[in-house]
PDB file of N, CA and C in Angstrom:
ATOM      1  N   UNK A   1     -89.250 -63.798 212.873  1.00  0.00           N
ATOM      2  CA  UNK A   1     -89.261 -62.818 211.798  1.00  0.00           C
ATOM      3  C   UNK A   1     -90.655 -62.665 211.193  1.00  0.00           C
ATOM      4  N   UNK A   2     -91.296 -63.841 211.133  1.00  0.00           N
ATOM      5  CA  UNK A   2     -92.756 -63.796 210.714  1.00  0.00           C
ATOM      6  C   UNK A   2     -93.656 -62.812 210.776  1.00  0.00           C
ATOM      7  N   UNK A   3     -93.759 -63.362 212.243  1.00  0.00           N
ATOM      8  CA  UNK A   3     -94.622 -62.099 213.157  1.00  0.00           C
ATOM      9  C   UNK A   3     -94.119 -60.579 213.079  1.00  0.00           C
ATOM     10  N   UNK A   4     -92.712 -60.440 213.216  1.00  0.00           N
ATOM     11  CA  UNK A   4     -92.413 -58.999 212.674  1.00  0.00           C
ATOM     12  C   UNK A   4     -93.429 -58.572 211.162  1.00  0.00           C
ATOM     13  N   UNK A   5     -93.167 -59.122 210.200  1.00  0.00           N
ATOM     14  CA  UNK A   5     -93.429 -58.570 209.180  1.00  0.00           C
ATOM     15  C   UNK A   5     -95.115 -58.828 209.234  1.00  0.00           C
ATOM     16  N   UNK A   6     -95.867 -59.613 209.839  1.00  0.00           N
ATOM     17  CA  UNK A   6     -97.182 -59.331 209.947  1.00  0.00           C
ATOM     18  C   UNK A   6     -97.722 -58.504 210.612  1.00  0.00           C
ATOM     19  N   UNK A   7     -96.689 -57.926 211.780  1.00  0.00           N
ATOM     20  CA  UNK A   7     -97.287 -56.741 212.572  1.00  0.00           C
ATOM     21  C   UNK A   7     -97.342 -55.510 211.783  1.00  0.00           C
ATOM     22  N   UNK A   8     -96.256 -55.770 210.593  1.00  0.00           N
ATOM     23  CA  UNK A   8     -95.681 -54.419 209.649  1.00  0.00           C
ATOM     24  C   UNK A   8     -97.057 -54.253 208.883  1.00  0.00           C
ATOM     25  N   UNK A   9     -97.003 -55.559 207.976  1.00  0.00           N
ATOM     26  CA  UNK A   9     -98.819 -55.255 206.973  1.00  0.00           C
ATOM     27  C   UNK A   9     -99.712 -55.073 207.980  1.00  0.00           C
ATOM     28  N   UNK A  10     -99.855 -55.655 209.042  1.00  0.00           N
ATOM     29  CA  UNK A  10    -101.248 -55.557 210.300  1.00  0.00           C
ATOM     30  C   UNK A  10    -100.913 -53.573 210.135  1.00  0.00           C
ATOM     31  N   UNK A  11    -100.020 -52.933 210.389  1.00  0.00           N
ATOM     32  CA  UNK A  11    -100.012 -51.527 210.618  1.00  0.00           C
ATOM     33  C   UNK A  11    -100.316 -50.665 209.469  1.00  0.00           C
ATOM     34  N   UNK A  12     -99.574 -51.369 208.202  1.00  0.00           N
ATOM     35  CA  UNK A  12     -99.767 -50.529 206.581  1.00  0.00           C
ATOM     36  C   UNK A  12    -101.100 -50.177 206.765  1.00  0.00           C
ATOM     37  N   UNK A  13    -101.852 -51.643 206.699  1.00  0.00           N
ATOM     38  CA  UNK A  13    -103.603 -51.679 206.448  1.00  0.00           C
ATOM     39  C   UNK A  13    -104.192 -50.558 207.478  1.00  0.00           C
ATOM     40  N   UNK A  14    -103.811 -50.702 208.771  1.00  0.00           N
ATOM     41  CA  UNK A  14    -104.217 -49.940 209.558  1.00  0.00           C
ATOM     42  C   UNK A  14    -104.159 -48.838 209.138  1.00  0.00           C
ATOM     43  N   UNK A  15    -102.777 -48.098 208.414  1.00  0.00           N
ATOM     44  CA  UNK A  15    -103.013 -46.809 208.322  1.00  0.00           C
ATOM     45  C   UNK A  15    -103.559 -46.642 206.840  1.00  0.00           C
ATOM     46  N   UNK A  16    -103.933 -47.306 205.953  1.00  0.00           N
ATOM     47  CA  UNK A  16    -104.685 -47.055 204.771  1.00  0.00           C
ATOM     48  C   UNK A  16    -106.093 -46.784 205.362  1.00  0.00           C
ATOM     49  N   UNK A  17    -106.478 -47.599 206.359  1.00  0.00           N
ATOM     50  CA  UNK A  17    -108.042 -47.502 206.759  1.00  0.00           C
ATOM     51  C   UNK A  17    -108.233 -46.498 207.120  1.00  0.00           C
ATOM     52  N   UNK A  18    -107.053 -45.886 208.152  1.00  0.00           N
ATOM     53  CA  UNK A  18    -107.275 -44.068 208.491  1.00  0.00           C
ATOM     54  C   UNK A  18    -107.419 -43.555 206.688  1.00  0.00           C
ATOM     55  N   UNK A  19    -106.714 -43.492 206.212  1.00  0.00           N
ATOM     56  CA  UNK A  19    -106.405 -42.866 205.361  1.00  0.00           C
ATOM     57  C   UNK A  19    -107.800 -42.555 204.300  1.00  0.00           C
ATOM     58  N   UNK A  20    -108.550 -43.636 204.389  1.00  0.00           N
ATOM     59  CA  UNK A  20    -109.818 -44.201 203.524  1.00  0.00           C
ATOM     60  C   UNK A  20    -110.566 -43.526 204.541  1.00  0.00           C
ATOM     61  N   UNK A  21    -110.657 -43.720 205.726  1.00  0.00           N
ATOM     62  CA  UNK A  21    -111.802 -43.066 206.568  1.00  0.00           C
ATOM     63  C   UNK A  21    -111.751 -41.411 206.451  1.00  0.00           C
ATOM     64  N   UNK A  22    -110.857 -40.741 206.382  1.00  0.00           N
ATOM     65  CA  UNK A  22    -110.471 -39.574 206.455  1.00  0.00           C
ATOM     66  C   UNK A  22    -110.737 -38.745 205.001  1.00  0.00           C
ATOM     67  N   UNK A  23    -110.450 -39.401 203.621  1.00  0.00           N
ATOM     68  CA  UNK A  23    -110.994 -39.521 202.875  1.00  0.00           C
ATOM     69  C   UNK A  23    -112.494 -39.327 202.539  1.00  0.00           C
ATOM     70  N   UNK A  24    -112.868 -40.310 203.309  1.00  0.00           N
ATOM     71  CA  UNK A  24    -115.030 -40.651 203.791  1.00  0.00           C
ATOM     72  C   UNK A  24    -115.603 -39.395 204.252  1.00  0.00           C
ATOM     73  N   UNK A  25    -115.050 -38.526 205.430  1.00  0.00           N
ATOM     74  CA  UNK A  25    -115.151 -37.955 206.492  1.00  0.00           C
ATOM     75  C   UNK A  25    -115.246 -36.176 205.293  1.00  0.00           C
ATOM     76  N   UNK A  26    -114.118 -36.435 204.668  1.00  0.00           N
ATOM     77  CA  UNK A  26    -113.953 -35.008 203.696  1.00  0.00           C
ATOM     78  C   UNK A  26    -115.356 -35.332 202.784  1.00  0.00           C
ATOM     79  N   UNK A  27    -115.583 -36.151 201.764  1.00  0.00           N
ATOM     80  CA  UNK A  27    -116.373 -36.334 200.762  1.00  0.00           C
ATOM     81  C   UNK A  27    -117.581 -36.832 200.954  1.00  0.00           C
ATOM     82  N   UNK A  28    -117.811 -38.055 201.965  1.00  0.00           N
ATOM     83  CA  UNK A  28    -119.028 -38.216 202.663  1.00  0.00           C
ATOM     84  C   UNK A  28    -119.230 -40.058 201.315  1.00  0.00           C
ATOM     85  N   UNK A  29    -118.327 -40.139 200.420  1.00  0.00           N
ATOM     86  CA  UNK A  29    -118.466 -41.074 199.643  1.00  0.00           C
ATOM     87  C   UNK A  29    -118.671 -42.276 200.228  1.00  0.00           C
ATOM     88  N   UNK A  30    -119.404 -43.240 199.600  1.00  0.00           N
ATOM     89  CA  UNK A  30    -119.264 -44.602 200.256  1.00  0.00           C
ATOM     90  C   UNK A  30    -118.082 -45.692 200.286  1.00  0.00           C
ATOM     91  N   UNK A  31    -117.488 -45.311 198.918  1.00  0.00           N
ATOM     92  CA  UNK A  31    -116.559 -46.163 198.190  1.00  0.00           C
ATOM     93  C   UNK A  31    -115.878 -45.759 198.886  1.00  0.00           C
ATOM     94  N   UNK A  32    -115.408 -44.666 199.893  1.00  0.00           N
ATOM     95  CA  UNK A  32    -113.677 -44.707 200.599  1.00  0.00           C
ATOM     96  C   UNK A  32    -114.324 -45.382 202.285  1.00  0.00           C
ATOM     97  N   UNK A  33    -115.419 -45.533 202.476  1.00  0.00           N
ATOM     98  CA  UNK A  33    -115.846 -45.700 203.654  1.00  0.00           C
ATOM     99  C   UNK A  33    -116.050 -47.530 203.438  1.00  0.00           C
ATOM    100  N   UNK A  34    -115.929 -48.297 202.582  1.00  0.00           N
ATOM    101  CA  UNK A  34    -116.197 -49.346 201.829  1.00  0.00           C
ATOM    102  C   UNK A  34    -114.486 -49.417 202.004  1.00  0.00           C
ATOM    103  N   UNK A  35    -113.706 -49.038 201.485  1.00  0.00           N
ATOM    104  CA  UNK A  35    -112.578 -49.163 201.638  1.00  0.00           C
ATOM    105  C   UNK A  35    -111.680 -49.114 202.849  1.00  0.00           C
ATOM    106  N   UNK A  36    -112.265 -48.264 203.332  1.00  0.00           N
ATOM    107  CA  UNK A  36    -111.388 -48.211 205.136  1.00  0.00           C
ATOM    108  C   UNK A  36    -112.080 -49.107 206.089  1.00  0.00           C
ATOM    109  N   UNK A  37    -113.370 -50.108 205.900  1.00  0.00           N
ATOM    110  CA  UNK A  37    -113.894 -51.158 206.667  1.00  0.00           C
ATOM    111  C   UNK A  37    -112.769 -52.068 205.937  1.00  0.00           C
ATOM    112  N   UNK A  38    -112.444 -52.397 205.028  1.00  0.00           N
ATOM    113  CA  UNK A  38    -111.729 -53.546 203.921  1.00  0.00           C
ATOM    114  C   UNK A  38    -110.179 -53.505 204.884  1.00  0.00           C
ATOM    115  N   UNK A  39    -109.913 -52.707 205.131  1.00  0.00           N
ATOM    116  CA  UNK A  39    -108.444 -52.101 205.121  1.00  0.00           C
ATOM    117  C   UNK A  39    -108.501 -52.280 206.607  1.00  0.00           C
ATOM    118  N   UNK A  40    -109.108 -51.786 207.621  1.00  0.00           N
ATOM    119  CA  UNK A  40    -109.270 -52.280 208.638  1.00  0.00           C
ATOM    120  C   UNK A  40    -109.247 -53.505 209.258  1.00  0.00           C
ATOM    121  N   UNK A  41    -110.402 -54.100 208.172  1.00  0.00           N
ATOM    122  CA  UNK A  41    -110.560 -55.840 208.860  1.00  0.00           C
ATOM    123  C   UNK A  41    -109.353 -56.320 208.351  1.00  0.00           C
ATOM    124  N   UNK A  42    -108.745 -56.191 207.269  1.00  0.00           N
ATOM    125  CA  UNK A  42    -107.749 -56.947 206.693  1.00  0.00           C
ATOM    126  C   UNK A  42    -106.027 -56.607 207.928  1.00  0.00           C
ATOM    127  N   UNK A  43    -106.074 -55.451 208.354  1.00  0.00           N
ATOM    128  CA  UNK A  43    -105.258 -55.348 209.833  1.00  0.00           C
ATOM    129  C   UNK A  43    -105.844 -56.264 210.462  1.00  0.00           C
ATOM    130  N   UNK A  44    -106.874 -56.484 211.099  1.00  0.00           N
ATOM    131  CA  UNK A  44    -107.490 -56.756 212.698  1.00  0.00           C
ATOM    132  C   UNK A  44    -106.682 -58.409 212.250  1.00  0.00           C
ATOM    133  N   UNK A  45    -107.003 -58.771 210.563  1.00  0.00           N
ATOM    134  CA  UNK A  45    -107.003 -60.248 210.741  1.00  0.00           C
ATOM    135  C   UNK A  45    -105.418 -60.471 210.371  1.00  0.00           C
ATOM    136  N   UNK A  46    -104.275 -59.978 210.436  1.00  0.00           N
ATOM    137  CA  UNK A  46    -103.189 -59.831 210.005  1.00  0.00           C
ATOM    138  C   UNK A  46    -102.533 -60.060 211.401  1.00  0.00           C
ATOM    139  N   UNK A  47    -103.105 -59.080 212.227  1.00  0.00           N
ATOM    140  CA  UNK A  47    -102.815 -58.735 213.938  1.00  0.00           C
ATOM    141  C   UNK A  47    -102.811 -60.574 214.605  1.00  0.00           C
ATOM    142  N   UNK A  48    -104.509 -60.570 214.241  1.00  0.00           N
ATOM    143  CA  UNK A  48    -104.951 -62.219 215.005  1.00  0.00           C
ATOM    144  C   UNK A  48    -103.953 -62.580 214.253  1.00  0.00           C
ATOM    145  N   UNK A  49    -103.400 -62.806 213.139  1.00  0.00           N
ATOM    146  CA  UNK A  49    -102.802 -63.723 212.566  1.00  0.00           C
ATOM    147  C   UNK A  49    -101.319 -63.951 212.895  1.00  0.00           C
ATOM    148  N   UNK A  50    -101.122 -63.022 213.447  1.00  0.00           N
ATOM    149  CA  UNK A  50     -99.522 -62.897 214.146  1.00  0.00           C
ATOM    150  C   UNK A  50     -99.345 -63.206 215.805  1.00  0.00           C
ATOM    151  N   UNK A  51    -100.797 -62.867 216.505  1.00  0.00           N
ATOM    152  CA  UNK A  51    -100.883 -63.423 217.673  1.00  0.00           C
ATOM    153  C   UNK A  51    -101.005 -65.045 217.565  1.00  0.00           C
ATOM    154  N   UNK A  52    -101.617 -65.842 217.147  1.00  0.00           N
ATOM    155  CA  UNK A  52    -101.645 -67.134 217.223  1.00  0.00           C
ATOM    156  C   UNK A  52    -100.241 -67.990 217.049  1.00  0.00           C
ATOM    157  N   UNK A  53    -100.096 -68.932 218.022  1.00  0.00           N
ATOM    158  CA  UNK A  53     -98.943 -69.701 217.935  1.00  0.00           C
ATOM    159  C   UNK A  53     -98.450 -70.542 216.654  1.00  0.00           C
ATOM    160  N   UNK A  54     -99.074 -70.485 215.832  1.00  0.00           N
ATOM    161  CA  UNK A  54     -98.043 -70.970 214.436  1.00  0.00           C
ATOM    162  C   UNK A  54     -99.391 -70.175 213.275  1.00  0.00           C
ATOM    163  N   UNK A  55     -99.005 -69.180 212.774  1.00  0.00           N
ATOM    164  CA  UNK A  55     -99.169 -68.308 211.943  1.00  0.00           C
ATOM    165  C   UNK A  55     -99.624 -68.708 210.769  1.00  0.00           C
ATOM    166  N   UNK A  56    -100.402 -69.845 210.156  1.00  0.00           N
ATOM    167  CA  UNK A  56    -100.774 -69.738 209.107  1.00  0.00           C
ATOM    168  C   UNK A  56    -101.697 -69.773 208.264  1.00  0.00           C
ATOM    169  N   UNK A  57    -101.603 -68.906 207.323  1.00  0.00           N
ATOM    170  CA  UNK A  57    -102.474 -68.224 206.205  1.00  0.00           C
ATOM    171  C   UNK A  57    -103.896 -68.737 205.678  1.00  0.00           C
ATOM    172  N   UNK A  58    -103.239 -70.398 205.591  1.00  0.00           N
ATOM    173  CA  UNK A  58    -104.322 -71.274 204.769  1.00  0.00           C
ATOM    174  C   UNK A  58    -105.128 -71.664 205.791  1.00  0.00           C
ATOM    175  N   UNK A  59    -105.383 -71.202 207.104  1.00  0.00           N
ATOM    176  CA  UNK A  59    -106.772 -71.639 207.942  1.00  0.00           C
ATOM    177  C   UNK A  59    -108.082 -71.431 207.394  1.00  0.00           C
ATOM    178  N   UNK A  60    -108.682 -71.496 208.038  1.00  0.00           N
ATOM    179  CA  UNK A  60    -110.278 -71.114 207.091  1.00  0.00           C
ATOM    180  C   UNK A  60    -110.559 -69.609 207.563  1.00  0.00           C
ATOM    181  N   UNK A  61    -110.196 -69.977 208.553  1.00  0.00           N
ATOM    182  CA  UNK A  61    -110.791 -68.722 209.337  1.00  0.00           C
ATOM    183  C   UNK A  61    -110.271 -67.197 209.123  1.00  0.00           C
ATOM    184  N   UNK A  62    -108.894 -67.340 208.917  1.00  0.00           N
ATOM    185  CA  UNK A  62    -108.324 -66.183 208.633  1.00  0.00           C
ATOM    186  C   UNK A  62    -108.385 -65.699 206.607  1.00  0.00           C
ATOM    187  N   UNK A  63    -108.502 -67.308 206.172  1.00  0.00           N
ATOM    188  CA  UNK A  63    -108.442 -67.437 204.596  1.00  0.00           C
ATOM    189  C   UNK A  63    -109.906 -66.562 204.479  1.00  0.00           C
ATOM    190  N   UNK A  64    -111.021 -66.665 205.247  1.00  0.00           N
ATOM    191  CA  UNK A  64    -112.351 -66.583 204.966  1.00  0.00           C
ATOM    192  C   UNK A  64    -112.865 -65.219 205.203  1.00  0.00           C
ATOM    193  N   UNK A  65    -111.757 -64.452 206.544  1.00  0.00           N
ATOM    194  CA  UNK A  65    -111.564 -62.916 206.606  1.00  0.00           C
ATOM    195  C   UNK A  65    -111.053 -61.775 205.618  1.00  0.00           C
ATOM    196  N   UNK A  66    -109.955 -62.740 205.021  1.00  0.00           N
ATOM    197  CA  UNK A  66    -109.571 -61.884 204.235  1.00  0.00           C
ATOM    198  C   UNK A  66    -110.618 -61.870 203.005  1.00  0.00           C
ATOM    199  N   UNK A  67    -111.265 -63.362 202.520  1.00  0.00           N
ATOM    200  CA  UNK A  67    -111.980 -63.648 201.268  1.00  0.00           C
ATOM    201  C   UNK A  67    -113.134 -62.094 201.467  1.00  0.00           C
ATOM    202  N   UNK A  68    -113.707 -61.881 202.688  1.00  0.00           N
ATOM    203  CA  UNK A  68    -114.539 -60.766 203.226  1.00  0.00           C
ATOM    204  C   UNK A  68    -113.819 -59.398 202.781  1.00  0.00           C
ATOM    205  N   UNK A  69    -113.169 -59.750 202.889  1.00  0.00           N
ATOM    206  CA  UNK A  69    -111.927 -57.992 203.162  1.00  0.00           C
ATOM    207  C   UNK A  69    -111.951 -57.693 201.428  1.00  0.00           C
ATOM    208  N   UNK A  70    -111.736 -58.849 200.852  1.00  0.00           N
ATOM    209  CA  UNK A  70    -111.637 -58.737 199.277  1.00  0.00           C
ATOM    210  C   UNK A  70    -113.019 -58.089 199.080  1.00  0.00           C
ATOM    211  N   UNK A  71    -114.319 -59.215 199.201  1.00  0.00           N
ATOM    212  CA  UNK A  71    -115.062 -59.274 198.237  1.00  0.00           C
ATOM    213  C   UNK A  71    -115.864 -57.605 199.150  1.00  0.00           C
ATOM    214  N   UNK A  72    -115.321 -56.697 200.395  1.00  0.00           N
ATOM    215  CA  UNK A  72    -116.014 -55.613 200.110  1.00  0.00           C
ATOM    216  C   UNK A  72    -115.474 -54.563 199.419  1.00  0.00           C
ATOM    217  N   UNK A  73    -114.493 -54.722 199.165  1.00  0.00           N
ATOM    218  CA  UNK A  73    -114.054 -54.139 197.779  1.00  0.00           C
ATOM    219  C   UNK A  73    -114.406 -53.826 196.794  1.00  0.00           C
ATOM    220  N   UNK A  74    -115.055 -55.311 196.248  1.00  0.00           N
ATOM    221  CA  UNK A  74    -115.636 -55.597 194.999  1.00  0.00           C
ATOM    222  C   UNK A  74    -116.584 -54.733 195.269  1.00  0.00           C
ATOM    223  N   UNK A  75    -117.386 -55.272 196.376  1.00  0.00           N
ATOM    224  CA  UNK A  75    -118.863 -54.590 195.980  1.00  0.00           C
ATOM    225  C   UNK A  75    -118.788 -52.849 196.473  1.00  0.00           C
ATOM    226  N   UNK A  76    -117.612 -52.314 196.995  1.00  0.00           N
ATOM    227  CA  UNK A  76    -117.234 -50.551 196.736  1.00  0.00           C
ATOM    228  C   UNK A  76    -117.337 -50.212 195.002  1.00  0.00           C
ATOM    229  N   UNK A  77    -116.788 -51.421 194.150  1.00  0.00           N
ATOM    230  CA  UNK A  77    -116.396 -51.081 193.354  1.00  0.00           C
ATOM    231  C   UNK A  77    -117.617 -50.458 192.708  1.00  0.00           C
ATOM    232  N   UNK A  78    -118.546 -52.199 192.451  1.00  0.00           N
ATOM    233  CA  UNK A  78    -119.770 -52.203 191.592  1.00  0.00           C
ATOM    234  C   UNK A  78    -120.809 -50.887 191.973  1.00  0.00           C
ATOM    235  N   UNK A  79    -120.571 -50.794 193.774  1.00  0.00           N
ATOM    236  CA  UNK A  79    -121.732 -49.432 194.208  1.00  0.00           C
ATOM    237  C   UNK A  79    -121.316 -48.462 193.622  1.00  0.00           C
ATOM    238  N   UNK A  80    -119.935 -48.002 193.181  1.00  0.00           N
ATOM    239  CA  UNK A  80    -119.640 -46.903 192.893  1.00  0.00           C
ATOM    240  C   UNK A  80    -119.759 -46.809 191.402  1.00  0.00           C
ATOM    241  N   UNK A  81    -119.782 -48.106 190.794  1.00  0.00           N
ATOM    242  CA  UNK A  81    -120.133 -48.087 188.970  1.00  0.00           C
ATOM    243  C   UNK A  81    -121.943 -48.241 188.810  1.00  0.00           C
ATOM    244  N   UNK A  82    -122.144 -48.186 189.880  1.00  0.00           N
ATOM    245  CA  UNK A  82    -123.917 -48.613 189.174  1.00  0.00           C
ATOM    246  C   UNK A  82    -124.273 -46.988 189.746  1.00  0.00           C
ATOM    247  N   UNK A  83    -124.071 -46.543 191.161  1.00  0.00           N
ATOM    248  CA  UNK A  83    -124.698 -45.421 191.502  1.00  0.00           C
ATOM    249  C   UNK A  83    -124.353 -43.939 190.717  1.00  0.00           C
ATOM    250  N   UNK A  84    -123.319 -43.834 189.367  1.00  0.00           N
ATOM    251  CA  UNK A  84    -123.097 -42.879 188.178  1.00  0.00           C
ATOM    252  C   UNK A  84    -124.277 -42.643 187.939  1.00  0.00           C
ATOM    253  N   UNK A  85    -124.080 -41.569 187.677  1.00  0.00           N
ATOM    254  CA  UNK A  85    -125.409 -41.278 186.578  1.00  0.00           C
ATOM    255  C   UNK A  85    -125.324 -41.168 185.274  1.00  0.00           C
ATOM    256  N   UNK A  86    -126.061 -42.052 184.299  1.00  0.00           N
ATOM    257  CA  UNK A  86    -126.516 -42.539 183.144  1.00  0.00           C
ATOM    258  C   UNK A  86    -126.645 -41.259 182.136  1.00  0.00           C
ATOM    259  N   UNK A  87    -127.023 -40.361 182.536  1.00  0.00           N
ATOM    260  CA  UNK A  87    -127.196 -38.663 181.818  1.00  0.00           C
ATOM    261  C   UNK A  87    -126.077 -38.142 181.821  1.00  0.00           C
ATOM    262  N   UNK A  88    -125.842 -38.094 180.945  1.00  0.00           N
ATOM    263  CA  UNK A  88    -124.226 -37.131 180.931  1.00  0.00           C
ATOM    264  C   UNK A  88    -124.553 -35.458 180.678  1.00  0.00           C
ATOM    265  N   UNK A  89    -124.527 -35.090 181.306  1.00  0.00           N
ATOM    266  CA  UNK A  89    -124.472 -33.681 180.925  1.00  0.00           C
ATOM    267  C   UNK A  89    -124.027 -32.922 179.361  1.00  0.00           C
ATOM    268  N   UNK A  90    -124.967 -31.991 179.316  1.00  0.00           N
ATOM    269  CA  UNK A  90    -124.835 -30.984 177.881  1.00  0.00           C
ATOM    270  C   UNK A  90    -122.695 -30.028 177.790  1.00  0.00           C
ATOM    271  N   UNK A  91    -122.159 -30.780 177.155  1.00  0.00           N
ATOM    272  CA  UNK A  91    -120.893 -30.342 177.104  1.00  0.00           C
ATOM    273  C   UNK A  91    -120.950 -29.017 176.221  1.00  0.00           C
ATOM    274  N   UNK A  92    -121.688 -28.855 175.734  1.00  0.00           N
ATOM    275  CA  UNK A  92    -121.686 -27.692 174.926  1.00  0.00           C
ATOM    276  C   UNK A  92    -122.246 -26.113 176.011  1.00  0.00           C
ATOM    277  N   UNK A  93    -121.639 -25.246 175.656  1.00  0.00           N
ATOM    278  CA  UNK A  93    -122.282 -24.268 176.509  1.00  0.00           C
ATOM    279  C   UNK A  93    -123.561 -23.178 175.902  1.00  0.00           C
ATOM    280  N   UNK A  94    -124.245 -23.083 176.819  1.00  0.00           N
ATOM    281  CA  UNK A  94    -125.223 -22.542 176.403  1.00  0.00           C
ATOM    282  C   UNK A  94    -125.349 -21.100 175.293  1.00  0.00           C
ATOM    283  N   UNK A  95    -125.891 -20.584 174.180  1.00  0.00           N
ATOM    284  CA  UNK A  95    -125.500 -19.326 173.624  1.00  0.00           C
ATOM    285  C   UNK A  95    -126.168 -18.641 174.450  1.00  0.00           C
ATOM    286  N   UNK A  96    -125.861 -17.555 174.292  1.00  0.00           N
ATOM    287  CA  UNK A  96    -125.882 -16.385 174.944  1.00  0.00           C
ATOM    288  C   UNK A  96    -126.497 -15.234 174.084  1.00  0.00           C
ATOM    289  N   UNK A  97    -126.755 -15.658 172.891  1.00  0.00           N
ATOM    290  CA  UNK A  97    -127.209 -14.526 171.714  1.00  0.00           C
ATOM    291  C   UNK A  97    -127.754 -15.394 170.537  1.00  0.00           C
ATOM    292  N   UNK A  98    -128.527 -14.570 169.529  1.00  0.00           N
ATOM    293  CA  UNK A  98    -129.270 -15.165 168.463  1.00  0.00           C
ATOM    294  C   UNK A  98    -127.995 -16.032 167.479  1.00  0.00           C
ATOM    295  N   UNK A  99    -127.032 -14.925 167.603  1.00  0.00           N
ATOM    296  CA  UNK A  99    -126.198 -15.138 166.755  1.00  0.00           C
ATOM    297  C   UNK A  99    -125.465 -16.336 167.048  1.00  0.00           C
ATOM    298  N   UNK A 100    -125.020 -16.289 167.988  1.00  0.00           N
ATOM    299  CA  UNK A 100    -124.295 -17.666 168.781  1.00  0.00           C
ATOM    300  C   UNK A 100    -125.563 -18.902 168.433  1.00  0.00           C
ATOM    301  N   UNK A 101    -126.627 -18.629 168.840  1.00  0.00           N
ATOM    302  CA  UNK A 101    -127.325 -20.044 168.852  1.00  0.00           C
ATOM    303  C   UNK A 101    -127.278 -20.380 167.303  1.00  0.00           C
ATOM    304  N   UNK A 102    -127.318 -19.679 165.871  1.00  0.00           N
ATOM    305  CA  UNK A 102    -127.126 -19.941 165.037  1.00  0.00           C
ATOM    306  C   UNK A 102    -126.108 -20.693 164.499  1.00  0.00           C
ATOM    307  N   UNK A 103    -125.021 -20.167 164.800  1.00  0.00           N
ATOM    308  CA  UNK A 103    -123.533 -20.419 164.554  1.00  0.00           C
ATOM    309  C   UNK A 103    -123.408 -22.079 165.459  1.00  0.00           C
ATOM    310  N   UNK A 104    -124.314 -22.461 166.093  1.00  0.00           N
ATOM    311  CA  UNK A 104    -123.904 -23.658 166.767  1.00  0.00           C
ATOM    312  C   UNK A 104    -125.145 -23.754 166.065  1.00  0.00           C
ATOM    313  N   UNK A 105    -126.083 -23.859 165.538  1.00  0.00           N
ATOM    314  CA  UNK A 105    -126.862 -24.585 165.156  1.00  0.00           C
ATOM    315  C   UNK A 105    -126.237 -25.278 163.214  1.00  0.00           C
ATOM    316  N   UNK A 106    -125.390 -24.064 162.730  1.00  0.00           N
ATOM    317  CA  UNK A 106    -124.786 -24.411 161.639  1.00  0.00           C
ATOM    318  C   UNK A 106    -123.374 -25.620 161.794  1.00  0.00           C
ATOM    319  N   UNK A 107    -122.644 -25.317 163.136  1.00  0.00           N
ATOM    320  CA  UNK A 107    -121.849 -26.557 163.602  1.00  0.00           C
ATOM    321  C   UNK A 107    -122.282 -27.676 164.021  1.00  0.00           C
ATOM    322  N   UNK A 108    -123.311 -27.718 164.018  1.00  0.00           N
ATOM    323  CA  UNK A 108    -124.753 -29.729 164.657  1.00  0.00           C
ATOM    324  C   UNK A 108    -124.502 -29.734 163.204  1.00  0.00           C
ATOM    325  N   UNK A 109    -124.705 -29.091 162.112  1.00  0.00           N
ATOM    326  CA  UNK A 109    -125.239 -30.209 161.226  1.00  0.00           C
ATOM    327  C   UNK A 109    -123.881 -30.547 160.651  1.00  0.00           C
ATOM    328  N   UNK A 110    -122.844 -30.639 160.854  1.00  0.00           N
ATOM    329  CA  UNK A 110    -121.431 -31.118 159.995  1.00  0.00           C
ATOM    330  C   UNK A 110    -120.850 -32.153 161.120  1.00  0.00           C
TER     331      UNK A 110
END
């Protein structure tokens, strides 16, 4: 039964990684391309992990794939919180007339 249900997550992941790559492919982002390597390896090592004759988790080797699979996650996360940009854009819209720039210049000061 084991191996059944590891072939099942070995396939989920698999198809999240399409899903993240395809994602990548539309937007060109890093963070879904960061995510479908994560999602991938975390299948490949789910797969090995169901091929081997006694299946378990706490090896190093498979513990140390997934620890990988996590921590590129993390760092999708942080690339995608540091590479924002710091400038936020003017929310106000530009006037269009003397009168308008007045009338927003009398709404700044309240």
């Amino acid at each position: 039964m084991q191996p059944a249900l590891l072939g099942a997550i070995a396939m989920a992941s698999l198809v999240a990684g399409l899903f993240f790559l395809r994602f990548w492919k539309d937007t060109k982002d890093r963070f879904f391309l960061f995510f479908s390597i994560s999602f991938f390896v975390e299948g490949l090592n789910r797969f090995a992990l169901a091929m081997v004759s006694d299946p378990n988790e706490d090896r190093p080797f498979f513990y140390f794939v997934r620890f990988l699979s996590f921590l590129l996650i993390v760092v999708a996360i942080v690339d995608k919180n540091m590479s924002r940009k710091t400038i936020r854009p003017n929310l106000r819209p530009a006037a269009s007339s003397p009168e308008q720039a007045e009338a927003a210049s009398e709404l700044r000061r309240f």
